[in-house]
N, C-alpha and C. Protein backbone atom coordinates (compact mmCIF):
# COMPACT_ATOMS: atom_id res chain seq x y z
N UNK A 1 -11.79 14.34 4.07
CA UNK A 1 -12.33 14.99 2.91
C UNK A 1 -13.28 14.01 2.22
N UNK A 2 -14.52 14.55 1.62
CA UNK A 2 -15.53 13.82 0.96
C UNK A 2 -14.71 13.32 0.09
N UNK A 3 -15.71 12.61 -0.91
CA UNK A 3 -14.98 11.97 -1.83
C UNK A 3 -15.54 13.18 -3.30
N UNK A 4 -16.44 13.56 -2.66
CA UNK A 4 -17.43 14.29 -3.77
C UNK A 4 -16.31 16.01 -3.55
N UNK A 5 -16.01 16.17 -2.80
CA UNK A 5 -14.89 17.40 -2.51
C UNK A 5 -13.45 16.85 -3.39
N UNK A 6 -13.46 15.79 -3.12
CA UNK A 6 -12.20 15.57 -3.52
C UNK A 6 -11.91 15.59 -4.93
N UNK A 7 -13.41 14.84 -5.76
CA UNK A 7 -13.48 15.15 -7.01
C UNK A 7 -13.50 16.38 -7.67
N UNK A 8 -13.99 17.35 -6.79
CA UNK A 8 -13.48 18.86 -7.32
C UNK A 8 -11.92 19.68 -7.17
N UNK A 9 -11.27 18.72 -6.69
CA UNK A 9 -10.06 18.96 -6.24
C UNK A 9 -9.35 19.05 -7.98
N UNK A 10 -8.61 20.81 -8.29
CA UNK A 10 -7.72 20.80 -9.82
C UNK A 10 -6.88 19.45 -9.71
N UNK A 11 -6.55 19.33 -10.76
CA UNK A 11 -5.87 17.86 -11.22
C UNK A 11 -4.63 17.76 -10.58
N UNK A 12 -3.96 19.45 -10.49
CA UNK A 12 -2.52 19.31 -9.76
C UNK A 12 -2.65 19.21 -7.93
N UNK A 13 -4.09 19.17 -7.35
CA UNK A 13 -4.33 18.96 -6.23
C UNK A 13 -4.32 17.52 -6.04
N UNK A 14 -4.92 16.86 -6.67
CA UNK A 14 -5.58 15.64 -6.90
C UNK A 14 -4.23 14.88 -6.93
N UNK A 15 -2.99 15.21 -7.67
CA UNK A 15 -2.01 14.89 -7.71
C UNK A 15 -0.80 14.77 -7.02
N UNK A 16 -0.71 15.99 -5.83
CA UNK A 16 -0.31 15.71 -4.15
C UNK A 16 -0.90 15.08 -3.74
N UNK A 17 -2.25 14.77 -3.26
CA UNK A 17 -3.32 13.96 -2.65
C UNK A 17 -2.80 12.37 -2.94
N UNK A 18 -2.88 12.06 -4.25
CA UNK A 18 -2.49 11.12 -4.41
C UNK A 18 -0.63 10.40 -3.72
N UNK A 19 0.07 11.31 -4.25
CA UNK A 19 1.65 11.21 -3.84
C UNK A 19 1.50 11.22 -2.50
N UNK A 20 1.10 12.45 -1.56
CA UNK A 20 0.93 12.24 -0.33
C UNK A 20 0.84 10.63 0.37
N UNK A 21 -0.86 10.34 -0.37
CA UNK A 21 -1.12 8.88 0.45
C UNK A 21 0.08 7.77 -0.18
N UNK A 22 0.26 8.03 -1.54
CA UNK A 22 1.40 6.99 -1.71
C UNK A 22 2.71 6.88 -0.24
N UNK A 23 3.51 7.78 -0.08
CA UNK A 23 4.26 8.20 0.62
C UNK A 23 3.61 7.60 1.99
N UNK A 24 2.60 8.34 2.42
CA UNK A 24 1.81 7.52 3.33
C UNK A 24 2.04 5.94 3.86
N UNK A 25 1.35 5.49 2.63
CA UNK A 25 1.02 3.86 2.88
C UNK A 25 2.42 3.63 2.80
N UNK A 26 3.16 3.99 2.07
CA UNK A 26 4.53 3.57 2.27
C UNK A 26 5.30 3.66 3.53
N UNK A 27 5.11 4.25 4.08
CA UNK A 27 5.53 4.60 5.87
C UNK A 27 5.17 4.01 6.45
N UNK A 28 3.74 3.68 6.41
CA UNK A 28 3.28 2.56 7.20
C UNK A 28 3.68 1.25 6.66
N UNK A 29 3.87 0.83 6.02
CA UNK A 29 4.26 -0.36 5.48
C UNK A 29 5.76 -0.67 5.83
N UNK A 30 6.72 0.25 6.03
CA UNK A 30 7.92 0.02 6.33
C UNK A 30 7.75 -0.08 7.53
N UNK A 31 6.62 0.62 8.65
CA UNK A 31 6.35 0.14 9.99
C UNK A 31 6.41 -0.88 10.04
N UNK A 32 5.76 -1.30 9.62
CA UNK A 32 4.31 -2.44 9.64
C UNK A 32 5.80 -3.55 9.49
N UNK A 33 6.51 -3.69 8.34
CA UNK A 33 7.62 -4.48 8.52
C UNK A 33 8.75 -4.33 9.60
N UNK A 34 8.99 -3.65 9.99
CA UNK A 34 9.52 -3.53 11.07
C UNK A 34 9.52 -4.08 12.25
N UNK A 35 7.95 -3.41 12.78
CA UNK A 35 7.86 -4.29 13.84
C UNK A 35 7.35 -5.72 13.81
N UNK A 36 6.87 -6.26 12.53
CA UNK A 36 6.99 -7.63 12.43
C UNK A 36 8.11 -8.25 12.37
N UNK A 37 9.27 -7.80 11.70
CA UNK A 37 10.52 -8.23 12.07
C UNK A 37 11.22 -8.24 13.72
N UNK A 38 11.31 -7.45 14.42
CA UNK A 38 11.30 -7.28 16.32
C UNK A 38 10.03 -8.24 16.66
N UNK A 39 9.15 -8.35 15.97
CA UNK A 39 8.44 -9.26 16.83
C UNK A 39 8.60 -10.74 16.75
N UNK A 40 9.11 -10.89 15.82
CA UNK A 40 9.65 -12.36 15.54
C UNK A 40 11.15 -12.87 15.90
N UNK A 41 11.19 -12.02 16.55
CA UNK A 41 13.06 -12.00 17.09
C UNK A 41 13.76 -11.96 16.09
N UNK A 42 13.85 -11.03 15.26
CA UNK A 42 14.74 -11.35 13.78
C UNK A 42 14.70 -12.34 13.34
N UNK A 43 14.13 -13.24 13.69
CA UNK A 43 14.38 -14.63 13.49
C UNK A 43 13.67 -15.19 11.94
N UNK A 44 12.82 -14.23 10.75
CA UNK A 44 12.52 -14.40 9.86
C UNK A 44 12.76 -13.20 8.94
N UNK A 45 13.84 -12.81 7.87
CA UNK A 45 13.52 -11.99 7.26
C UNK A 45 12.08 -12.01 6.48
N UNK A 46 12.30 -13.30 6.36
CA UNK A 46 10.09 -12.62 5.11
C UNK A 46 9.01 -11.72 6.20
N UNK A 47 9.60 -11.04 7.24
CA UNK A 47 8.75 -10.48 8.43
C UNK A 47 8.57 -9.20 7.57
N UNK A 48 10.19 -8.95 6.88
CA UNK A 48 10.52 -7.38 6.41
C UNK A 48 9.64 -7.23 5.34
N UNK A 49 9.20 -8.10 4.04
CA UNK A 49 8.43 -8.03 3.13
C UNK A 49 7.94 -6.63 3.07
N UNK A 50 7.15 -6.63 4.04
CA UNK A 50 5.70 -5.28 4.10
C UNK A 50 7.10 -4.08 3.73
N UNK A 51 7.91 -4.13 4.52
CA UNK A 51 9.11 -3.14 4.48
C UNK A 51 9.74 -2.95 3.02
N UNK A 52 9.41 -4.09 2.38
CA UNK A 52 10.01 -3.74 0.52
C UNK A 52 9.54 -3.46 0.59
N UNK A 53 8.06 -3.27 0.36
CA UNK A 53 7.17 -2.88 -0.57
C UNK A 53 6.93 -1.46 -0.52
N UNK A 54 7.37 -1.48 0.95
CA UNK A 54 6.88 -0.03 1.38
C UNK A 54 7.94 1.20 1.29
N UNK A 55 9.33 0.10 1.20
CA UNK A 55 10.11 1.39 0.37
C UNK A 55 10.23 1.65 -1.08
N UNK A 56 9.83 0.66 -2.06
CA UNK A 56 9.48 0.33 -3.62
C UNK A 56 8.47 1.76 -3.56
N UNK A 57 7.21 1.97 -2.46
CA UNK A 57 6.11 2.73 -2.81
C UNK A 57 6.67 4.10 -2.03
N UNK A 58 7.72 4.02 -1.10
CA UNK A 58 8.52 5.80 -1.00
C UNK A 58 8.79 6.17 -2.07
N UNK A 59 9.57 4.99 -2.82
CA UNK A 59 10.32 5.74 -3.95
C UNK A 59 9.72 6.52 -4.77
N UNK A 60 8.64 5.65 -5.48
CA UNK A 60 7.79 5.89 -6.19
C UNK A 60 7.29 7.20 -5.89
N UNK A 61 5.95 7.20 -4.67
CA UNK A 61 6.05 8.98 -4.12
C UNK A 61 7.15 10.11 -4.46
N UNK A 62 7.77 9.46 -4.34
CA UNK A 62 9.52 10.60 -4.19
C UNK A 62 9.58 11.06 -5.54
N UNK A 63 9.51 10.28 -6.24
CA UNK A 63 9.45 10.11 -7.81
C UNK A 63 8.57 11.17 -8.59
N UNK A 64 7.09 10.84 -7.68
CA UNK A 64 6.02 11.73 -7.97
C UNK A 64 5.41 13.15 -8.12
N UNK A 65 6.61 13.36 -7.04
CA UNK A 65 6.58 14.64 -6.59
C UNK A 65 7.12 15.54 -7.51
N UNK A 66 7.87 15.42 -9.02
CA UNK A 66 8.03 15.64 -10.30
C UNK A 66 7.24 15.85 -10.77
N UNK A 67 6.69 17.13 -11.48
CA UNK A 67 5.24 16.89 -11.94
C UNK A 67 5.72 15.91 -13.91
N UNK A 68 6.81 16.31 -14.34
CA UNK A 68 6.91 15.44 -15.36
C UNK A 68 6.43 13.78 -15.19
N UNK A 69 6.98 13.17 -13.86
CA UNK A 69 6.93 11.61 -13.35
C UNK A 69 6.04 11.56 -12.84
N UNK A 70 4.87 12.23 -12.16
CA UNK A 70 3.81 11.97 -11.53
C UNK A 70 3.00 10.24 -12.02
N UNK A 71 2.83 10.66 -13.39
CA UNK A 71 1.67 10.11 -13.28
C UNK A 71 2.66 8.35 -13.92
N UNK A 72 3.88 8.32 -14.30
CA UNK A 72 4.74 7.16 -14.35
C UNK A 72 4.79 6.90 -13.21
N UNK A 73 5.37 7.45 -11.87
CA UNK A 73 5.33 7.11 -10.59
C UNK A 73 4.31 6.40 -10.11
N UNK A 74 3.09 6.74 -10.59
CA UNK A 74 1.72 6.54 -9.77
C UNK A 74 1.62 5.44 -10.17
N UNK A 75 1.60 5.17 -11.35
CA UNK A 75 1.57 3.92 -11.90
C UNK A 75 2.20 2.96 -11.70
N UNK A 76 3.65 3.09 -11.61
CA UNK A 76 4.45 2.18 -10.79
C UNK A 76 3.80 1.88 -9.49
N UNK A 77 3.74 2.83 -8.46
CA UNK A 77 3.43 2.43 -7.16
C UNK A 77 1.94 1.40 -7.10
N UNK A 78 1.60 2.05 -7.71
CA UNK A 78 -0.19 0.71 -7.81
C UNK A 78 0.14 -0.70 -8.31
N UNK A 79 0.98 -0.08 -9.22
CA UNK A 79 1.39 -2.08 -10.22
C UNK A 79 1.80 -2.44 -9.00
N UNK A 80 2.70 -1.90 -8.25
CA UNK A 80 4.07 -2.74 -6.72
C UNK A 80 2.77 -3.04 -5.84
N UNK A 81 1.62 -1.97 -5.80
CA UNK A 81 0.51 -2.02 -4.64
C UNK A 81 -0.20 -3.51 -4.88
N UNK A 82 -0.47 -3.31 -6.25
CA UNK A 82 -1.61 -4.58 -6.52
C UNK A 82 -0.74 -5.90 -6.81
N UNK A 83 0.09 -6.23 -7.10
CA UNK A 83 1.54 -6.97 -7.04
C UNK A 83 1.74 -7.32 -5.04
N UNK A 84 2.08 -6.49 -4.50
CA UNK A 84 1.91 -6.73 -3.38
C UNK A 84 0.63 -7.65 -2.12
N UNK A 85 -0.26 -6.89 -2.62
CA UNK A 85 -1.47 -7.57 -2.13
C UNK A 85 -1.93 -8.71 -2.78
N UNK A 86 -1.59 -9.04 -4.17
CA UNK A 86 -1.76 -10.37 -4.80
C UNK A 86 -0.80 -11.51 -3.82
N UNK A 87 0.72 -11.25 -3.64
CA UNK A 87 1.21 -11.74 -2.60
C UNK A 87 1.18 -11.91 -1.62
N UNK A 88 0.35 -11.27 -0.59
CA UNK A 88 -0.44 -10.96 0.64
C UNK A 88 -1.27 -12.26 0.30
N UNK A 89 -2.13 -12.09 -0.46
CA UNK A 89 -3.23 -12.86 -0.52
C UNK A 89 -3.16 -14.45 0.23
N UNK A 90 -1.79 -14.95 -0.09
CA UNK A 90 -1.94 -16.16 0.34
C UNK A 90 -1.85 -16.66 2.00
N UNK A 91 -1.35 -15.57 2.47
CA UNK A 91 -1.70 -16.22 4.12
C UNK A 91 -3.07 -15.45 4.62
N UNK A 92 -3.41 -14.09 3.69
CA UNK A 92 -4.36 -13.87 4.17
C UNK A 92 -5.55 -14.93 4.20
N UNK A 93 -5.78 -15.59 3.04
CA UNK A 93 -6.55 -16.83 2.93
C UNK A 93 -6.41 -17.44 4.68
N UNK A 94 -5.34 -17.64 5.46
CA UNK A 94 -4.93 -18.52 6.51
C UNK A 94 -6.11 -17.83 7.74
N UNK A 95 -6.86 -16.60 7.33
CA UNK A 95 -7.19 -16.00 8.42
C UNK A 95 -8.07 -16.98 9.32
N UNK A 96 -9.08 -17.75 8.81
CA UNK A 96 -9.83 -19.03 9.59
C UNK A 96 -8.79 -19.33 10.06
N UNK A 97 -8.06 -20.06 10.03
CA UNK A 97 -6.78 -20.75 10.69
C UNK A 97 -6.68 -19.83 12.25
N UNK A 98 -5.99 -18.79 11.60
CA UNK A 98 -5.78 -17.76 12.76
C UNK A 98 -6.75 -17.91 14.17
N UNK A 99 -8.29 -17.45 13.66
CA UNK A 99 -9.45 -17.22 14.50
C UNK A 99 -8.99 -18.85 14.93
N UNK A 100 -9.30 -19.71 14.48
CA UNK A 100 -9.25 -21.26 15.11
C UNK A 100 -8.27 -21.29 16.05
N UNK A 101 -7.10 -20.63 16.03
CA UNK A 101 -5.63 -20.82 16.83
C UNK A 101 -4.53 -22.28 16.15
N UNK A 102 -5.53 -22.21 15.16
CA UNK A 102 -4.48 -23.29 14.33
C UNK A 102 -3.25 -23.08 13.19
N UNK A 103 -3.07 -21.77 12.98
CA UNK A 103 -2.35 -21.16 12.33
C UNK A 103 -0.97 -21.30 12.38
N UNK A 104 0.12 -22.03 11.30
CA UNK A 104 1.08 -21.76 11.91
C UNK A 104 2.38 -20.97 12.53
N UNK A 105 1.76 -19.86 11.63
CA UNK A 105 2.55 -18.62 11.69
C UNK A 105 1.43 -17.48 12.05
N UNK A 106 0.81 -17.42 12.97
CA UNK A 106 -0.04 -16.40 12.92
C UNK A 106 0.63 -15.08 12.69
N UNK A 107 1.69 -14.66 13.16
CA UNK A 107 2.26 -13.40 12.82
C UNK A 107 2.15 -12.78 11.44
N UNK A 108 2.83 -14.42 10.69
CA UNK A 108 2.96 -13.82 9.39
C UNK A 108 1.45 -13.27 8.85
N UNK A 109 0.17 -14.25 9.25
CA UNK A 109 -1.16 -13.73 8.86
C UNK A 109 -1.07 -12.71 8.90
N UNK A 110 -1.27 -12.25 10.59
CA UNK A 110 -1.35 -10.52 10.70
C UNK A 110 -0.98 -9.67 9.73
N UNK A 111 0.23 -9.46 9.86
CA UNK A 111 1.15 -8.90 9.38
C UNK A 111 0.69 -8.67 7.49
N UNK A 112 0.59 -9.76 6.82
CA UNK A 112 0.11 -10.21 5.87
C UNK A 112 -1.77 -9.67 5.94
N UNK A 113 -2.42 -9.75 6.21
CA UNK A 113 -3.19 -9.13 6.34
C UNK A 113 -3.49 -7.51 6.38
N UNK A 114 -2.40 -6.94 7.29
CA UNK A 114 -2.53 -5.37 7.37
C UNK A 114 -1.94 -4.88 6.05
N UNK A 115 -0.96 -5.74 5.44
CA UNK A 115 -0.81 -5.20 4.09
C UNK A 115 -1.53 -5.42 3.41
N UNK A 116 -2.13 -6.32 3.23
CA UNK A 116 -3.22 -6.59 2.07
C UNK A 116 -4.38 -5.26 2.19
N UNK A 117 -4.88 -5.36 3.64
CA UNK A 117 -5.82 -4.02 3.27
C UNK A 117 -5.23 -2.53 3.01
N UNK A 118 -3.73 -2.59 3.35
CA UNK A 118 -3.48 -1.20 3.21
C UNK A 118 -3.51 -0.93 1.84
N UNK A 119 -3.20 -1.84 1.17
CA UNK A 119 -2.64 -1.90 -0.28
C UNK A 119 -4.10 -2.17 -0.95
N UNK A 120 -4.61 -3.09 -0.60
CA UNK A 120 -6.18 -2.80 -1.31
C UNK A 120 -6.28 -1.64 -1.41
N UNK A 121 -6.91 -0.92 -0.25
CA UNK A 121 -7.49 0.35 -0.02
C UNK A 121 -6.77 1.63 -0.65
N UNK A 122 -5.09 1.18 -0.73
CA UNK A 122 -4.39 2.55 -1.97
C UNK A 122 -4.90 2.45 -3.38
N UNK A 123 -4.74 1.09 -3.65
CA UNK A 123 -4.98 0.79 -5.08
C UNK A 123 -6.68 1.04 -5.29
N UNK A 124 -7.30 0.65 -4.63
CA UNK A 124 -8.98 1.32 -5.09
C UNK A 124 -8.61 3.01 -4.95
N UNK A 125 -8.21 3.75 -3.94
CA UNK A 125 -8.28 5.23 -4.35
C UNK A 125 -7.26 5.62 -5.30
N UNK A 126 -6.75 5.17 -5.63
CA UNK A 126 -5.68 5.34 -6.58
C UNK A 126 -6.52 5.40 -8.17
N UNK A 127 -6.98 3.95 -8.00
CA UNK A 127 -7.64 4.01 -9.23
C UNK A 127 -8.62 4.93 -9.40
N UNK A 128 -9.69 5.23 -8.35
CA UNK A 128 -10.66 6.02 -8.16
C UNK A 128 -9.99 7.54 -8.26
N UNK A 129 -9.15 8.01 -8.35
CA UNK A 129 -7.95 8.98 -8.77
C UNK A 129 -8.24 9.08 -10.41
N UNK A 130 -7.62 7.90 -10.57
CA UNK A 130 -7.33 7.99 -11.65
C UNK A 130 -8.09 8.57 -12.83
N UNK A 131 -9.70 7.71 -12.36
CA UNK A 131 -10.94 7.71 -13.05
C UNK A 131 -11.48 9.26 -12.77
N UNK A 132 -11.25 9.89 -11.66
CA UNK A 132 -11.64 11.57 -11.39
C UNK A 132 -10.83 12.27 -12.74
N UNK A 133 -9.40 12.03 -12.58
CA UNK A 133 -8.76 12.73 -12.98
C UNK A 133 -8.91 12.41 -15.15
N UNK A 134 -9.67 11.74 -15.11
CA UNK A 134 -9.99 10.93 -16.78
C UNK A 134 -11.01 11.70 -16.78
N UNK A 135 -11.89 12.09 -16.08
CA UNK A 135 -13.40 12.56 -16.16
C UNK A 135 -12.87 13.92 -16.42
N UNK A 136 -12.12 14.88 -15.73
CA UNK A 136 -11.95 15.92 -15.34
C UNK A 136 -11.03 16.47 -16.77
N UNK A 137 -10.67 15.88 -17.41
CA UNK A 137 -9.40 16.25 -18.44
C UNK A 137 -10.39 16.49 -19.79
């Protein structure tokens, strides 16, 4: 969907749309921890990380789906989103490392990395949500 469609989307559309991708990124993120945890032989819980976050941001969805809590939900899930990727941030920095093969945890990069953009990329449409749904009221 455009983005210019999407902005015509009623506010209570705009507002599944949003919960949806919350719920979303949250699924993937409990992936995303998962199999970083099996890939490290259990051998690190901080593998699961992506996996908090990503059930912190089910909940939240779950939450959302209230039209009273919507927009408390939403808000929660972006603070945990941008909270999250602020924490990301620091091995993402490691990515030179990585490309070099000097890294010492490259996993954790990865791994750390795919959350950072997932969670970027919620929290910009989220906000960009937000700002439709401010225009539109």
């Amino acid at each position: 969907m455009s983005a210019a469609a999407r902005d015509r989307l009623a506010p209570r559309e705009r507002e599944s749309t949003v919960t949806t991708l919350t719920l979303a990124i949250g699924a993937i993120l409990v992936l995303t921890g998962v199999i970083a945890y099996v890939a490290s032989a259990f051998a690190s819980v901080t593998a699961l990380i992506p996996a908090f976050v990503g059930i912190l941001l089910l909940v939240a969805g779950l939450i959302a789906r209230k039209p009273a809590a919507h927009r408390h939900a939403i808000h929660a899930a972006l603070a945990v989103a941008l909270l999250g990727a602020l924490g990301a941030l620091m091995n993402v920095a490691k990515l030179g490392d990585l490309f070099a093969g000097t890294a010492e945890r490259p996993g954790a990069v990865i791994t750390s990395t795919v959350m950072f953009v997932l969670l970027v990329g919620y929290v910009a449409m989220g906000v960009r949500s937000f700002v439709a749904a401010r225009r539109s009221a």
